[in-house]
C-alpha atoms as a PDB file:
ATOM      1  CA  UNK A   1      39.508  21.222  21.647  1.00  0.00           C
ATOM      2  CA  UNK A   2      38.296  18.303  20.258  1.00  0.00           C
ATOM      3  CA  UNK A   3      37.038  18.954  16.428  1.00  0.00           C
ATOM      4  CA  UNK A   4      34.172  17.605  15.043  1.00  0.00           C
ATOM      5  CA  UNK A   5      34.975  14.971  12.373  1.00  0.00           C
ATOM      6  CA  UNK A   6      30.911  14.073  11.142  1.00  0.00           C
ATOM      7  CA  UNK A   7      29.949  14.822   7.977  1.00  0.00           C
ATOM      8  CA  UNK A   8      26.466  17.270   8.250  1.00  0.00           C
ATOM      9  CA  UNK A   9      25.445  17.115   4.892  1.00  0.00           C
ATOM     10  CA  UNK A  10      22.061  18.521   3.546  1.00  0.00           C
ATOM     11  CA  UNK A  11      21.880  15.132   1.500  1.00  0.00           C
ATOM     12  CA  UNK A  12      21.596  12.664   4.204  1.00  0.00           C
ATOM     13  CA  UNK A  13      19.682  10.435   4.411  1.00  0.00           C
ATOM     14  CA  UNK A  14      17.929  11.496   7.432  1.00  0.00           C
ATOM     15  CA  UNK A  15      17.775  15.303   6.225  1.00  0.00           C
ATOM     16  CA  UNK A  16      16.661  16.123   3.328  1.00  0.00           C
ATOM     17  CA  UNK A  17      16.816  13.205   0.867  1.00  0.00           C
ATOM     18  CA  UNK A  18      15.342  10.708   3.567  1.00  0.00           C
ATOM     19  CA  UNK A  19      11.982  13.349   3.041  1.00  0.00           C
ATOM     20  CA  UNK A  20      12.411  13.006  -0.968  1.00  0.00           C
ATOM     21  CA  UNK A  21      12.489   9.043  -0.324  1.00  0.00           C
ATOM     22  CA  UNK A  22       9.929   9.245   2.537  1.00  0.00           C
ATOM     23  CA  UNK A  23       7.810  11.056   0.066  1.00  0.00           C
ATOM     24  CA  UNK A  24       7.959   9.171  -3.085  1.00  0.00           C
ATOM     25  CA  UNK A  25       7.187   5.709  -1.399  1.00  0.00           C
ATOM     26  CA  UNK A  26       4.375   6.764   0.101  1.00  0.00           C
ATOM     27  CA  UNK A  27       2.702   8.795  -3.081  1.00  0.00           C
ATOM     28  CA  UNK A  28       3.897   5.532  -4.944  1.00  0.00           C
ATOM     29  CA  UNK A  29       1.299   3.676  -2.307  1.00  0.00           C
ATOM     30  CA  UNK A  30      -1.087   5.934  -3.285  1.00  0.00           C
ATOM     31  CA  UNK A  31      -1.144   5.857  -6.753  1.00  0.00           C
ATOM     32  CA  UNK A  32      -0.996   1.749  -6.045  1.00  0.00           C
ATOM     33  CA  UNK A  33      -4.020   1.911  -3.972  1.00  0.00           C
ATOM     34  CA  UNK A  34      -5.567   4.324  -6.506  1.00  0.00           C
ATOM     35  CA  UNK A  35      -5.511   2.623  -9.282  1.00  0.00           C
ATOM     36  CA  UNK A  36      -6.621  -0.515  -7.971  1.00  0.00           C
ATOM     37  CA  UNK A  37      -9.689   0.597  -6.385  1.00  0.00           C
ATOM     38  CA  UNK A  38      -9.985   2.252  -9.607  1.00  0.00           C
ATOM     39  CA  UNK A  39     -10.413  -0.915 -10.995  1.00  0.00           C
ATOM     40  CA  UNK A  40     -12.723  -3.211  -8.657  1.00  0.00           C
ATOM     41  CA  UNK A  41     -15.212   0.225  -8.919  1.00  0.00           C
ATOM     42  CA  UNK A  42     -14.739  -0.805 -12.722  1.00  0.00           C
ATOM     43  CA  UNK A  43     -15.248  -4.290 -11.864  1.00  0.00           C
ATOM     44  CA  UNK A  44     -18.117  -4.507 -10.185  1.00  0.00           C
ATOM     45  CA  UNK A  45     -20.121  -1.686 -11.712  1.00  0.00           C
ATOM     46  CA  UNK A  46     -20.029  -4.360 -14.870  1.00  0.00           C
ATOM     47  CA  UNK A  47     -21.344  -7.259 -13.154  1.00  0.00           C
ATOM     48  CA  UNK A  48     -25.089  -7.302 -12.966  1.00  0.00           C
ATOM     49  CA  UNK A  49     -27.115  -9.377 -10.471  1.00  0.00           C
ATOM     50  CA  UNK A  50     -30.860 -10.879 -11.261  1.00  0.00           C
ATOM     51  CA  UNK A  51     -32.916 -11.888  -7.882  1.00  0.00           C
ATOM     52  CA  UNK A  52     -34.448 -14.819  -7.642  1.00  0.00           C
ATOM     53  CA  UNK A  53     -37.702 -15.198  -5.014  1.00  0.00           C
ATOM     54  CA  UNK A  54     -37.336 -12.040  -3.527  1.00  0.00           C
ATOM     55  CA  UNK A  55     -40.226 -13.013  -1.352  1.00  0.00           C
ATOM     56  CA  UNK A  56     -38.098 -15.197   0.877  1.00  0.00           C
ATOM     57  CA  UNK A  57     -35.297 -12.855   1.630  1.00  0.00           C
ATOM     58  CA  UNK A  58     -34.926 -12.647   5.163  1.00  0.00           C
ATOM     59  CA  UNK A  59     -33.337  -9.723   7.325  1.00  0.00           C
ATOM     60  CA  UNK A  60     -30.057 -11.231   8.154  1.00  0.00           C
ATOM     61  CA  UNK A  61     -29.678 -14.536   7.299  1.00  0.00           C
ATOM     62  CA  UNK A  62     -26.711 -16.014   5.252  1.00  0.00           C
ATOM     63  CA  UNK A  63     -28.670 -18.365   2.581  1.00  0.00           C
ATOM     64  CA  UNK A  64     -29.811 -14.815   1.081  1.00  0.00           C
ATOM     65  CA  UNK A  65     -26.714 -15.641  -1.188  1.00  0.00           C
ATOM     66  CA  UNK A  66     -29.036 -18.434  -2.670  1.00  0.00           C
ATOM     67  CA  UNK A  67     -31.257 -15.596  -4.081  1.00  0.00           C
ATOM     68  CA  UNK A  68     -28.875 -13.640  -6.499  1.00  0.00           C
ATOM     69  CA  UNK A  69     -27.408 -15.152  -9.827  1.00  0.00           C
ATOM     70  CA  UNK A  70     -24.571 -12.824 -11.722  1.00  0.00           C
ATOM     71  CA  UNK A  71     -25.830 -12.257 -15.155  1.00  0.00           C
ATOM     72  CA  UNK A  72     -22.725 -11.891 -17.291  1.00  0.00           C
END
């Protein structure tokens, strides 16, 4: 009988230390993601607009960006 020569270890990398890996990238992306939408929230709830002639805003129209100035 032919004998098995393979190494099954529980630290392979597809067993149980390719799930550690698998699971520290992807709670790495997380925290990446996190923290940068932390800081555009930041970001932009600092930065004040003023509206100019809001009487000729239209519906859907692309010049509206002609009507708001950031006030720093």
């Amino acid at each position: 009988m032919a004998e098995n020569k393979t190494r099954r270890m529980c630290f392979n990398i597809n067993g149980l230390l390719g799930g550690i890996i698998a699971t520290v990238l992807l709670l790495s992306v997380l925290v990446f993601l996190t923290i940068n939408a932390i800081a555009v929230q930041q970001k932009n709830a600092t930065t004040f607009y003023k509206l100019n002639d809001a009487s000729n805003i239209q519906m859907k129209s692309t010049d509206n960006i002609k009507h708001y100035q950031v006030v720093k």
